[in-house]
PDB file of N, CA and C in Angstrom:
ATOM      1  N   UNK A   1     -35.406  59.350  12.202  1.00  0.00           N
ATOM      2  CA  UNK A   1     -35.203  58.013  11.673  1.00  0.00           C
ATOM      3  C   UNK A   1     -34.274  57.208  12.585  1.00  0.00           C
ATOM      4  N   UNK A   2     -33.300  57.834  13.030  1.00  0.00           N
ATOM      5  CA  UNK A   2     -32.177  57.240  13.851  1.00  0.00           C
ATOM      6  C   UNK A   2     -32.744  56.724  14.908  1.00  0.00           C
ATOM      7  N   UNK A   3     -33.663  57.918  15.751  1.00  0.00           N
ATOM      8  CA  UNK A   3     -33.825  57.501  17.175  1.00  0.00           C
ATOM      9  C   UNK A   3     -35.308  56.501  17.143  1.00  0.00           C
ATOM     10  N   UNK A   4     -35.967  56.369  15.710  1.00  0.00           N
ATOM     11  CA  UNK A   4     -37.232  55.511  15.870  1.00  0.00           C
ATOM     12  C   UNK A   4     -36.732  54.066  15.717  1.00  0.00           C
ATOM     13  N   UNK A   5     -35.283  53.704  15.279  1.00  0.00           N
ATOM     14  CA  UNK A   5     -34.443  52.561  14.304  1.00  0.00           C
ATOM     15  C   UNK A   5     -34.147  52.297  15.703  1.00  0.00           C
ATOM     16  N   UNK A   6     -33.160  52.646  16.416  1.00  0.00           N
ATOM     17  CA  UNK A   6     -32.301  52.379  16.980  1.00  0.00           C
ATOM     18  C   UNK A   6     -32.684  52.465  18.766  1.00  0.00           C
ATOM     19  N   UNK A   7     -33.709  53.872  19.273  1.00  0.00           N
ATOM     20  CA  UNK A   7     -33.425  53.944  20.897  1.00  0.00           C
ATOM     21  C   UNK A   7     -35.228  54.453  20.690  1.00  0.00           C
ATOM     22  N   UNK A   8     -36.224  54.029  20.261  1.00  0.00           N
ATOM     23  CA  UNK A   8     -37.800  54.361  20.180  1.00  0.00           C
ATOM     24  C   UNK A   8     -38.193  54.654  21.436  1.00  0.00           C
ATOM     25  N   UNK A   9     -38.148  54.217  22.230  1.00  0.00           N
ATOM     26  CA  UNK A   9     -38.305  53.838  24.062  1.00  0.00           C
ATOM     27  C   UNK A   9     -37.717  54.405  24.963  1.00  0.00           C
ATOM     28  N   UNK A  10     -36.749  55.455  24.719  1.00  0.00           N
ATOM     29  CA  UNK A  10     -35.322  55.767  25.917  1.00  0.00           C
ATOM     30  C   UNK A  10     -35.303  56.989  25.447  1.00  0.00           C
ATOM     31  N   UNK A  11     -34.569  57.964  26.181  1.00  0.00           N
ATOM     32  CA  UNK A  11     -33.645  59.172  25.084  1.00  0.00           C
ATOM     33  C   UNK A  11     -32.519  58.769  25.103  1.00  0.00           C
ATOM     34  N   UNK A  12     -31.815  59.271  24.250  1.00  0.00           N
ATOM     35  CA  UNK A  12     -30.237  58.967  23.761  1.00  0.00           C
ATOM     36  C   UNK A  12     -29.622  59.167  25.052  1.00  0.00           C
ATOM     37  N   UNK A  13     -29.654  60.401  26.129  1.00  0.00           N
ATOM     38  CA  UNK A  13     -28.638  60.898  27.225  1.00  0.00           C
ATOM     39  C   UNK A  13     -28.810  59.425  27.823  1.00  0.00           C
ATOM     40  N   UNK A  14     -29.720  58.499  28.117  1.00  0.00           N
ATOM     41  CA  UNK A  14     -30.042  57.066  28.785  1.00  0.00           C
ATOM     42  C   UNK A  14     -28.983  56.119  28.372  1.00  0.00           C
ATOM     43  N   UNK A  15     -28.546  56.156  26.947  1.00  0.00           N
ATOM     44  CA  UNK A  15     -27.597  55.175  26.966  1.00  0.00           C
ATOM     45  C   UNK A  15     -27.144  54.419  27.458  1.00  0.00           C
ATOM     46  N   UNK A  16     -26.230  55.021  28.220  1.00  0.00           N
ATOM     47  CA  UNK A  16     -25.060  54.591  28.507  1.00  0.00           C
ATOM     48  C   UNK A  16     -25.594  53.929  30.583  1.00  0.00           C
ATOM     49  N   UNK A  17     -26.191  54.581  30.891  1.00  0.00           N
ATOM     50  CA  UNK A  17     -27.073  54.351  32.281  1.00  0.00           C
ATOM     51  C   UNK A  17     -27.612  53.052  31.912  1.00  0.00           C
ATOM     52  N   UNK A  18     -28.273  52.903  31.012  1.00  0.00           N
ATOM     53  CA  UNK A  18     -29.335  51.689  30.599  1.00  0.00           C
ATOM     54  C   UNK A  18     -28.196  50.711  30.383  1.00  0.00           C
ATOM     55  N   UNK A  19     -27.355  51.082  29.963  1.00  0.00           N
ATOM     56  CA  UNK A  19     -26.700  49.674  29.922  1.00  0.00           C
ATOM     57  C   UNK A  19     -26.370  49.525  28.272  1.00  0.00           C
ATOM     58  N   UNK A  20     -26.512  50.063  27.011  1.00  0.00           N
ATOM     59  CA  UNK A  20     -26.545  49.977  25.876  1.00  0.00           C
ATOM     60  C   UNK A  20     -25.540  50.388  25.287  1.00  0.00           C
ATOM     61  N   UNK A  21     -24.974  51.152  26.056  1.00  0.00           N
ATOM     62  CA  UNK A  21     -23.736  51.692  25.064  1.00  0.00           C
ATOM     63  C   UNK A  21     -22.275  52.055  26.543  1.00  0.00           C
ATOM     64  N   UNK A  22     -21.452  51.625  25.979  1.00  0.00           N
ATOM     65  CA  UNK A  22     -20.553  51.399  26.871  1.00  0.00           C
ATOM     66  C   UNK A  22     -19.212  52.396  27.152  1.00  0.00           C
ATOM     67  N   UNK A  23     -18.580  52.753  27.922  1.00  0.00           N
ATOM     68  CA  UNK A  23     -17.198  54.003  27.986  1.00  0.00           C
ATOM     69  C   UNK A  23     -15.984  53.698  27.327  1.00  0.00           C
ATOM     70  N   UNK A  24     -15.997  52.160  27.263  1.00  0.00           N
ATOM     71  CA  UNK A  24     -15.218  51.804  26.912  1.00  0.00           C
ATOM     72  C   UNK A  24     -15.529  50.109  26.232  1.00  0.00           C
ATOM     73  N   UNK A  25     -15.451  49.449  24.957  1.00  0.00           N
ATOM     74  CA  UNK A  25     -15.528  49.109  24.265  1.00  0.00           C
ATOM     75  C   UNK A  25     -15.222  47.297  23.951  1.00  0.00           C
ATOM     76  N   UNK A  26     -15.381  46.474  23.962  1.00  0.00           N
ATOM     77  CA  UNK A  26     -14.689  45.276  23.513  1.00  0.00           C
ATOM     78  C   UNK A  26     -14.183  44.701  22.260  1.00  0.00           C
ATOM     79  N   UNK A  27     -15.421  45.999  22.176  1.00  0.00           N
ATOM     80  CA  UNK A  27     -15.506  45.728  20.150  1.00  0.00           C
ATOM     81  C   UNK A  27     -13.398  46.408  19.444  1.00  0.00           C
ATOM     82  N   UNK A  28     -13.306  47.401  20.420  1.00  0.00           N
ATOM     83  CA  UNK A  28     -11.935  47.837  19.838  1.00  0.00           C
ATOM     84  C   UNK A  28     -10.565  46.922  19.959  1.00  0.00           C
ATOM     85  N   UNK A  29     -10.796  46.220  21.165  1.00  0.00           N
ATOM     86  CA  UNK A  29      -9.748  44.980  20.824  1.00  0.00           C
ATOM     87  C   UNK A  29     -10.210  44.081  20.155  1.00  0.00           C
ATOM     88  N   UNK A  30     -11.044  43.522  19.311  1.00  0.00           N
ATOM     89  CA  UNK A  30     -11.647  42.410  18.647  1.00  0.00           C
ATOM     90  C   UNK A  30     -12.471  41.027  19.541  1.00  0.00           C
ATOM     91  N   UNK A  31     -12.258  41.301  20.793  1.00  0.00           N
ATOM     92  CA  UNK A  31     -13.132  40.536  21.042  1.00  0.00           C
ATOM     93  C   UNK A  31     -14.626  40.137  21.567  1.00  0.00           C
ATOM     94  N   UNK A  32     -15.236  41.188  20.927  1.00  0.00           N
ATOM     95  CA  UNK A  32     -16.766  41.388  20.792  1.00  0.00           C
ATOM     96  C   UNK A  32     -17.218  41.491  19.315  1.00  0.00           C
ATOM     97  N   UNK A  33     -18.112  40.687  19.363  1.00  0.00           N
ATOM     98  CA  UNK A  33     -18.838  40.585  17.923  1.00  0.00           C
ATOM     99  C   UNK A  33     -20.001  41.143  18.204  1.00  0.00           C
ATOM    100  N   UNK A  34     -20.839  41.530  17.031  1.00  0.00           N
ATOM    101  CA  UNK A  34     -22.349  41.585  17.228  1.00  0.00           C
ATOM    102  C   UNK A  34     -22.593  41.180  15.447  1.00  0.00           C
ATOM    103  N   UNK A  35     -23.490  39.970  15.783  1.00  0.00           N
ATOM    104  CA  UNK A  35     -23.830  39.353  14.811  1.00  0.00           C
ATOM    105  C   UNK A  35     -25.059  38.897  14.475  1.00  0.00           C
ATOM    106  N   UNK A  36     -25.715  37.948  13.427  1.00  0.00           N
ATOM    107  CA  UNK A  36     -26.749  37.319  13.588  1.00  0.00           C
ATOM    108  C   UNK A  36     -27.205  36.353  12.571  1.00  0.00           C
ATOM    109  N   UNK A  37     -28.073  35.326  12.508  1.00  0.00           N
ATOM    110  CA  UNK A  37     -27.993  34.334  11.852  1.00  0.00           C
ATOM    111  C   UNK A  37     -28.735  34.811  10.389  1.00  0.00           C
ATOM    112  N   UNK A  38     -27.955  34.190   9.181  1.00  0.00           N
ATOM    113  CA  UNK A  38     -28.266  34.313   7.997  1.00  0.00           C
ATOM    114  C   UNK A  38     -28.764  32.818   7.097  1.00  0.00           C
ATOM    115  N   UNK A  39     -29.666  33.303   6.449  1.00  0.00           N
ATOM    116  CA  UNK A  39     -29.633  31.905   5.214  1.00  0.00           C
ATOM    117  C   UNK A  39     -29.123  31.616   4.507  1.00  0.00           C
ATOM    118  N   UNK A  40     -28.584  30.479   4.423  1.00  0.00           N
ATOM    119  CA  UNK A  40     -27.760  30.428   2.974  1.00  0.00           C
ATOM    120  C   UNK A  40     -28.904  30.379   1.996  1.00  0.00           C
ATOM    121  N   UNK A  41     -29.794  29.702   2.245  1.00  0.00           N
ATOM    122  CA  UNK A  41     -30.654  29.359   0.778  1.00  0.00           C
ATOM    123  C   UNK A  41     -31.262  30.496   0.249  1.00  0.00           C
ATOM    124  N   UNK A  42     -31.876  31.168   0.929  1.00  0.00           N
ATOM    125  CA  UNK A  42     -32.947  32.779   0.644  1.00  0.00           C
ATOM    126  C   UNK A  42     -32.264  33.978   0.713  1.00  0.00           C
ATOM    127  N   UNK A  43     -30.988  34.085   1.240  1.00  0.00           N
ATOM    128  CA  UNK A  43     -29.910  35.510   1.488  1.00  0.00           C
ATOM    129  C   UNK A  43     -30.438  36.444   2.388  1.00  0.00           C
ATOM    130  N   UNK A  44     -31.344  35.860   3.261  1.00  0.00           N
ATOM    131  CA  UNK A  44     -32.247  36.391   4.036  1.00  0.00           C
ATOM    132  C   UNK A  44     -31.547  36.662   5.797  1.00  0.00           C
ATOM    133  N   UNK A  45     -32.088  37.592   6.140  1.00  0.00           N
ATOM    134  CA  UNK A  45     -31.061  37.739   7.802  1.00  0.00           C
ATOM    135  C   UNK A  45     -32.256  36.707   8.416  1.00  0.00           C
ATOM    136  N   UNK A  46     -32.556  36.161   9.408  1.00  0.00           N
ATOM    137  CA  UNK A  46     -33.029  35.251  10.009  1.00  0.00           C
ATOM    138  C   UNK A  46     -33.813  36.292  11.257  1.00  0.00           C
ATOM    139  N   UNK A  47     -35.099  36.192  11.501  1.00  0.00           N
ATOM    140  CA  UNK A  47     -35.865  37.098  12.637  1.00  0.00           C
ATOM    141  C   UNK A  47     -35.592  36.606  13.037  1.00  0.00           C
ATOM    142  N   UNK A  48     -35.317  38.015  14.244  1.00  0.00           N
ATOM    143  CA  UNK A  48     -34.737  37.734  15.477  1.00  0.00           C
ATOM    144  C   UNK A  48     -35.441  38.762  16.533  1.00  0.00           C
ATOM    145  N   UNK A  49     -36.954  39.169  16.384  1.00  0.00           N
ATOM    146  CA  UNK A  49     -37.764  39.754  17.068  1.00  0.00           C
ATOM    147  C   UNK A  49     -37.145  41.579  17.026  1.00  0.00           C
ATOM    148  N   UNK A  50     -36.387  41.906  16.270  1.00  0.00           N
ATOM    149  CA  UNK A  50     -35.747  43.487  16.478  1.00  0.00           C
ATOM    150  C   UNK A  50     -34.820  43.473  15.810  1.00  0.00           C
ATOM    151  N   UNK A  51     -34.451  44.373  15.220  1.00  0.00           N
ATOM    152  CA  UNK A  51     -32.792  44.742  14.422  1.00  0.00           C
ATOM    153  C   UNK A  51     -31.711  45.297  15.474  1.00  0.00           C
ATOM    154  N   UNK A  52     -31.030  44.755  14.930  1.00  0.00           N
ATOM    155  CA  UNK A  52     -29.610  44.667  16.038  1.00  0.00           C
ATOM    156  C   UNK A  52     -29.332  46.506  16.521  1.00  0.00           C
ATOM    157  N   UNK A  53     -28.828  46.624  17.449  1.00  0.00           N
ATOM    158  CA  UNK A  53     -28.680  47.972  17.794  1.00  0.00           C
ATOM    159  C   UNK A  53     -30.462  48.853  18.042  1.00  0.00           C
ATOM    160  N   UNK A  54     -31.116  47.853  18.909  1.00  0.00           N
ATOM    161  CA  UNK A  54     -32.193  48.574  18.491  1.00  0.00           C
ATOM    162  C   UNK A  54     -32.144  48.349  20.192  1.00  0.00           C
ATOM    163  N   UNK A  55     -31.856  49.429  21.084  1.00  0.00           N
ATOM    164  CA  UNK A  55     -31.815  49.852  22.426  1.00  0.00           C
ATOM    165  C   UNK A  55     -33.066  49.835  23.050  1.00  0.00           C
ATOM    166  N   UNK A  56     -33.467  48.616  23.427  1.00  0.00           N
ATOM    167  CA  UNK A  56     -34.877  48.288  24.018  1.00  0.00           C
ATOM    168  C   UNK A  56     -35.090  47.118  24.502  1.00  0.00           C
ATOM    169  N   UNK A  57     -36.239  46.942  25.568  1.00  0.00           N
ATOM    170  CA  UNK A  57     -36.173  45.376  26.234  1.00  0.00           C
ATOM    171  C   UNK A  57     -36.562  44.534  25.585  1.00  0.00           C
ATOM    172  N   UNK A  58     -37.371  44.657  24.337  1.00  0.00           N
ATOM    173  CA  UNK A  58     -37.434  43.922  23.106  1.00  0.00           C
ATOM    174  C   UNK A  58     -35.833  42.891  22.778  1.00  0.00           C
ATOM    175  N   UNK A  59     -34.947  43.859  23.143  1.00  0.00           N
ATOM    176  CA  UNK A  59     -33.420  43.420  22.506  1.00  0.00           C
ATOM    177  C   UNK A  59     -33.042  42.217  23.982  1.00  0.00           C
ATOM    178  N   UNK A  60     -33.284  42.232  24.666  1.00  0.00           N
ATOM    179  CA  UNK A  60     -33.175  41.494  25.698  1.00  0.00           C
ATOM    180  C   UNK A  60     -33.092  39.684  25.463  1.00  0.00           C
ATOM    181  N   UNK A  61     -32.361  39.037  26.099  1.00  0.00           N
ATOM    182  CA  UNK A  61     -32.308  37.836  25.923  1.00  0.00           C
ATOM    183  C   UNK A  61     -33.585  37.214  26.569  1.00  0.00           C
ATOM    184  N   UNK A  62     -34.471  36.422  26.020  1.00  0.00           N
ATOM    185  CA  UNK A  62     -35.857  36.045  27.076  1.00  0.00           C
ATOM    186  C   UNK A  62     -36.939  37.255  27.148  1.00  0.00           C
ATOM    187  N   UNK A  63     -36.731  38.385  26.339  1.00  0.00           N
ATOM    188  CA  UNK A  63     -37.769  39.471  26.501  1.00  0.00           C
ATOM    189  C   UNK A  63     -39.126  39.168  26.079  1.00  0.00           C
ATOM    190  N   UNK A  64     -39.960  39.518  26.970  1.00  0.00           N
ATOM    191  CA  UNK A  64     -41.834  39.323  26.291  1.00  0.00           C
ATOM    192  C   UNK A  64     -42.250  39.917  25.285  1.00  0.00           C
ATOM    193  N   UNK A  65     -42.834  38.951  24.615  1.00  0.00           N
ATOM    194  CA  UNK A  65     -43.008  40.163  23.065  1.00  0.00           C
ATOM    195  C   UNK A  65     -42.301  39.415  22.138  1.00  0.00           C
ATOM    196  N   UNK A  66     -41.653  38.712  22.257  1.00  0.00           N
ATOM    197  CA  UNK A  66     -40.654  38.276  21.383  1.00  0.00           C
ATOM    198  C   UNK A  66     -41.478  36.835  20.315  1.00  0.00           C
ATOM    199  N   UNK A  67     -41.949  36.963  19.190  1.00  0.00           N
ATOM    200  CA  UNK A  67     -42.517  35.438  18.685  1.00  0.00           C
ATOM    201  C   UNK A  67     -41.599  34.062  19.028  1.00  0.00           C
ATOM    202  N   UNK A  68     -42.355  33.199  18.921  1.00  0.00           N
ATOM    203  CA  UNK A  68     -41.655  31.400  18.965  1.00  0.00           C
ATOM    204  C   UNK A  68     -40.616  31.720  18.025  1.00  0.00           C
ATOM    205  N   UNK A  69     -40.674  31.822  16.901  1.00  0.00           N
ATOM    206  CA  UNK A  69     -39.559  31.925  16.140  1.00  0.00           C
ATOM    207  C   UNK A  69     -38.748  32.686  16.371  1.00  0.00           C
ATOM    208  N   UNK A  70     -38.663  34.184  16.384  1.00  0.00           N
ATOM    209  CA  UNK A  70     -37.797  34.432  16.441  1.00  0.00           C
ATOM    210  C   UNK A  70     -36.751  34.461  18.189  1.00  0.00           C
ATOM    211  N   UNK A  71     -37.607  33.861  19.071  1.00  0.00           N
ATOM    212  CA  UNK A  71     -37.278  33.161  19.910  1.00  0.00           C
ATOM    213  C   UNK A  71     -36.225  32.121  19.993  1.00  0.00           C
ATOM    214  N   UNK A  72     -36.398  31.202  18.882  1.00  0.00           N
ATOM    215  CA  UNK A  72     -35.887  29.996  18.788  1.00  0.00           C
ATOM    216  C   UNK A  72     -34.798  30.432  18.085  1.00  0.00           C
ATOM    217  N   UNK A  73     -34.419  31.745  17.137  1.00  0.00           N
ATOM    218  CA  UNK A  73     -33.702  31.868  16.132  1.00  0.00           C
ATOM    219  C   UNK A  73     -31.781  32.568  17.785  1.00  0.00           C
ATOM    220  N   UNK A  74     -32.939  33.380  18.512  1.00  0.00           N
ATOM    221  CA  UNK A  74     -32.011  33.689  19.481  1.00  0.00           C
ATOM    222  C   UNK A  74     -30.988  33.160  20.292  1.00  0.00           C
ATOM    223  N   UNK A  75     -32.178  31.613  20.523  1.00  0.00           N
ATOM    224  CA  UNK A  75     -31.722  30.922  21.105  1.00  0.00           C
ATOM    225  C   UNK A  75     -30.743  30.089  20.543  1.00  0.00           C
ATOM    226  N   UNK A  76     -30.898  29.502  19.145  1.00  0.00           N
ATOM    227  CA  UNK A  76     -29.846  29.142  18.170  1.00  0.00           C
ATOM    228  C   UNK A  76     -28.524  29.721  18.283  1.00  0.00           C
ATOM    229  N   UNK A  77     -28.630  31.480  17.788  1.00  0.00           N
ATOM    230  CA  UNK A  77     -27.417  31.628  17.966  1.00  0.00           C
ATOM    231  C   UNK A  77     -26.337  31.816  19.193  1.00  0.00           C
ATOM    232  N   UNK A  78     -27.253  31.942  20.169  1.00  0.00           N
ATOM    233  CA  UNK A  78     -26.509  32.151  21.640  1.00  0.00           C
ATOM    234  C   UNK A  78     -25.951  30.502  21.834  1.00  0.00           C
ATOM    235  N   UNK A  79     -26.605  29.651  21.432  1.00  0.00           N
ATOM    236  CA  UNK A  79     -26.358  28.177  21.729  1.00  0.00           C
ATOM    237  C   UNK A  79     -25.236  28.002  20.756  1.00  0.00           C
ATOM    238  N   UNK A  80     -24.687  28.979  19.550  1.00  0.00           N
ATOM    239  CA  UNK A  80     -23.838  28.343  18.763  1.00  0.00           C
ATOM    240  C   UNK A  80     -22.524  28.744  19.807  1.00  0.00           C
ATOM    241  N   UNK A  81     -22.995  29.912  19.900  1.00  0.00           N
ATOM    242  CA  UNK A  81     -21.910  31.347  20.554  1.00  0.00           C
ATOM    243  C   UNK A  81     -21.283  31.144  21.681  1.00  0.00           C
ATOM    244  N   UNK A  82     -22.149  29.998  22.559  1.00  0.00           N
ATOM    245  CA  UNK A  82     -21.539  29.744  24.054  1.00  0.00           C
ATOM    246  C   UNK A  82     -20.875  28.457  23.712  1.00  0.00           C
ATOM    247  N   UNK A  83     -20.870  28.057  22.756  1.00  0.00           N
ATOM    248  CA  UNK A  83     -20.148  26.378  22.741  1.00  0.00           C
ATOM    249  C   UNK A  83     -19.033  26.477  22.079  1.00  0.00           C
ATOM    250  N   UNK A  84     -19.086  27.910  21.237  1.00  0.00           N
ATOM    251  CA  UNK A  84     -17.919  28.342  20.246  1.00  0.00           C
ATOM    252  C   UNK A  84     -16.597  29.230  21.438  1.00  0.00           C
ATOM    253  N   UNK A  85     -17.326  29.618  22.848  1.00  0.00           N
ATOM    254  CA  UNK A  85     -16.086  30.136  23.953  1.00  0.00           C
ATOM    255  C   UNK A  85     -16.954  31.812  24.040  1.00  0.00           C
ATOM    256  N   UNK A  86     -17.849  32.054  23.372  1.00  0.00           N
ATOM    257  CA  UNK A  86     -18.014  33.446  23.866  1.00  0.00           C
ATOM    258  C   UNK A  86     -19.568  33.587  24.521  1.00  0.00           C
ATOM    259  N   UNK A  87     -18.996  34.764  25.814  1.00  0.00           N
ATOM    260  CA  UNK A  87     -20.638  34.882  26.718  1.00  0.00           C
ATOM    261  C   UNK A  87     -21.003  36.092  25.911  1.00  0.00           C
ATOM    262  N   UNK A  88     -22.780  35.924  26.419  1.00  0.00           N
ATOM    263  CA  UNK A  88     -24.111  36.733  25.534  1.00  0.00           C
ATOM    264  C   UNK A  88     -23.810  38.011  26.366  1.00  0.00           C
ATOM    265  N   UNK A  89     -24.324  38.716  25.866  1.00  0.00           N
ATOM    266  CA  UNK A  89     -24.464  40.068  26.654  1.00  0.00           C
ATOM    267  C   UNK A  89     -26.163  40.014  27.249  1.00  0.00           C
ATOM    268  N   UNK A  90     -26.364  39.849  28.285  1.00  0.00           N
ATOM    269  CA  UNK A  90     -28.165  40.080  28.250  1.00  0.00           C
ATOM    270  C   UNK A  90     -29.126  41.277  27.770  1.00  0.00           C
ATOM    271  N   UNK A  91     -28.626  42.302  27.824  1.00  0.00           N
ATOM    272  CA  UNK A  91     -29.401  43.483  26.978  1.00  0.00           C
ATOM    273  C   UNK A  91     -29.168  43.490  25.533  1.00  0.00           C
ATOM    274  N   UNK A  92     -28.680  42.736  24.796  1.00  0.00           N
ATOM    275  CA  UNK A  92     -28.203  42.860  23.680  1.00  0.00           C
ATOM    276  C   UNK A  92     -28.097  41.558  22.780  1.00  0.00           C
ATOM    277  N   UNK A  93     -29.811  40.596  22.071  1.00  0.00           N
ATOM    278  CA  UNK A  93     -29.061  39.129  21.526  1.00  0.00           C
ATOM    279  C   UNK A  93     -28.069  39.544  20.296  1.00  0.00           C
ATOM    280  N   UNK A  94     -27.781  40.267  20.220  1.00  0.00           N
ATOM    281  CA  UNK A  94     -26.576  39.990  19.242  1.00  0.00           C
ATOM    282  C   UNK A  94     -25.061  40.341  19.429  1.00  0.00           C
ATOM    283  N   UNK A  95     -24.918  40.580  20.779  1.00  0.00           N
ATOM    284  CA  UNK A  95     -23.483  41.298  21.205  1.00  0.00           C
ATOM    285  C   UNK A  95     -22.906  39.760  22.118  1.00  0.00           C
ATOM    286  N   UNK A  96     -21.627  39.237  21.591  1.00  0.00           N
ATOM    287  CA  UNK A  96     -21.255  38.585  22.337  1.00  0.00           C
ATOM    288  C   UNK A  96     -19.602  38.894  22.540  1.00  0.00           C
ATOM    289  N   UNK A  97     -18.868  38.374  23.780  1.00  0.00           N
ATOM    290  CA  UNK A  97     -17.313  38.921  24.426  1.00  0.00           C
ATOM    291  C   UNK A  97     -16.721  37.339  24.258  1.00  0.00           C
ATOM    292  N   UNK A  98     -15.678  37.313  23.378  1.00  0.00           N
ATOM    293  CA  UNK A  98     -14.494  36.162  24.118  1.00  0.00           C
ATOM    294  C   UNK A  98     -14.712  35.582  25.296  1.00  0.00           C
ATOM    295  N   UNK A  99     -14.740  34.871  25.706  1.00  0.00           N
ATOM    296  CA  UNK A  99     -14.725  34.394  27.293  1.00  0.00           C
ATOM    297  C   UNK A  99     -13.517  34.519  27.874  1.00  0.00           C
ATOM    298  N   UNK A 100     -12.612  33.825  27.199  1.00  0.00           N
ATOM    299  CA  UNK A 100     -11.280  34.342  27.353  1.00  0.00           C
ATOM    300  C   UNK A 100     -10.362  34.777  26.701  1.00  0.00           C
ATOM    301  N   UNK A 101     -11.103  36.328  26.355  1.00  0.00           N
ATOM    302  CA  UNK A 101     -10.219  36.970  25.611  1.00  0.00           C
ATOM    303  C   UNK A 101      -8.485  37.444  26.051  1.00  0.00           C
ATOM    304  N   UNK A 102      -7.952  37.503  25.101  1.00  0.00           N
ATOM    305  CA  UNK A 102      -6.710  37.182  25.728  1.00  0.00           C
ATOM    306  C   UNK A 102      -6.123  39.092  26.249  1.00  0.00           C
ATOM    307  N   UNK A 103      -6.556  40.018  25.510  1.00  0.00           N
ATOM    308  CA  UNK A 103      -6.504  41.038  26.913  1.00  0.00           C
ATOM    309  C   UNK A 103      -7.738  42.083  27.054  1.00  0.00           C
ATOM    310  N   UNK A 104      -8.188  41.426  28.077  1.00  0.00           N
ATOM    311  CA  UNK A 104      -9.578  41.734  28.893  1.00  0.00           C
ATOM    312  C   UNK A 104      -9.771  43.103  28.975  1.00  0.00           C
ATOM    313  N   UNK A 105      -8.313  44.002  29.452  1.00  0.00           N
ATOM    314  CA  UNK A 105      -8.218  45.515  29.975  1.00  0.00           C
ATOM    315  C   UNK A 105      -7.807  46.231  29.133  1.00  0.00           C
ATOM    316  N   UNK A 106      -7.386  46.128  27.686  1.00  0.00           N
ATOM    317  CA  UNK A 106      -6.699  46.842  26.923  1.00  0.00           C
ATOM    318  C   UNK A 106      -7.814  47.121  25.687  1.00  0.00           C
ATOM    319  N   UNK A 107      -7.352  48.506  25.497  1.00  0.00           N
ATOM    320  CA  UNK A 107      -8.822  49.482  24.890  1.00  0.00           C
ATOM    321  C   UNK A 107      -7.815  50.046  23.758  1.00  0.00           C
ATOM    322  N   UNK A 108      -8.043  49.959  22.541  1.00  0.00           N
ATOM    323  CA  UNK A 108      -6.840  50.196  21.243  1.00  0.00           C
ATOM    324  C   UNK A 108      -8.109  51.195  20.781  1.00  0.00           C
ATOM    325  N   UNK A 109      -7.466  52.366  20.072  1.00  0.00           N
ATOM    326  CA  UNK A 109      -7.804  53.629  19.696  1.00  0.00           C
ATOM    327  C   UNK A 109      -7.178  54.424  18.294  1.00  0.00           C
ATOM    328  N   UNK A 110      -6.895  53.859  17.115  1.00  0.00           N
ATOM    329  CA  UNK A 110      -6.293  53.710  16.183  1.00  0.00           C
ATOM    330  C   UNK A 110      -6.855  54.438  14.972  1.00  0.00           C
ATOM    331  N   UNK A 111      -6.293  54.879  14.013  1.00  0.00           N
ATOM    332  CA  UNK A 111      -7.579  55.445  13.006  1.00  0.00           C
ATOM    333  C   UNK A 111      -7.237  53.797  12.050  1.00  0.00           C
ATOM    334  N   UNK A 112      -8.302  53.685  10.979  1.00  0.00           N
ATOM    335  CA  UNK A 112      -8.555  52.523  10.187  1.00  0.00           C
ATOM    336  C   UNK A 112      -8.266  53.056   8.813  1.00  0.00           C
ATOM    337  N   UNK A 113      -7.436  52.786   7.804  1.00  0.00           N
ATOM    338  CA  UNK A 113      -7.877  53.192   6.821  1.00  0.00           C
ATOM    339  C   UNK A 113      -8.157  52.653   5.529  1.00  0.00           C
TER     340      UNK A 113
END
């Protein structure tokens, strides 16, 4: 279930080579999001040609295959995302970094509870 959801196309050892999963993180200092557009009216997530974390060129910004809509839905949110201060990741429309996050090199490792 995991690997048909998430990496269908790759094996898992590819990861991190491909570009999908990283050594070290942005998401642990807070300034990486991965997000995506919702409705208010229907409570509905908004297509976006693939579910997020789904390790494939499908996930790609501009990838073939992708419908008009949920094309346009990509392009929406990257257009909100770059005017709001943060760059797209290209293998990934839903992963975006601070532009200028305020510390770029620092990797926090904490338990949550």
């Amino acid at each position: 279930m995991t690997k048909q959801r998430h990496y269908p196309n790759i094996e898992r050892s590819d990861m991190f080579a491909l570009g999908y999963v990283a050594m070290k993180s942005g998401h642990s200092r807070g300034s990486t999001v991965d997000l995506t557009l919702y409705s208010l009216a229907t409570s509905d997530l908004a297509a976006m040609g693939g579910g997020h974390d789904l390790m494939d060129q499908r996930s790609h910004h501009g990838a073939a295959g992708v419908g008009d809509l949920e094309a346009r839905n990509r392009d929406a949110l990257r257009s909100v995302m770059e005017r709001s201060g943060f760059v797209s990741y290209p293998a990934e429309w839903w992963h975006y970094t601070l532009r200028n996050e305020p510390h770029p090199h620092t990797y926090y490792d904490f338990p949550i509870d």
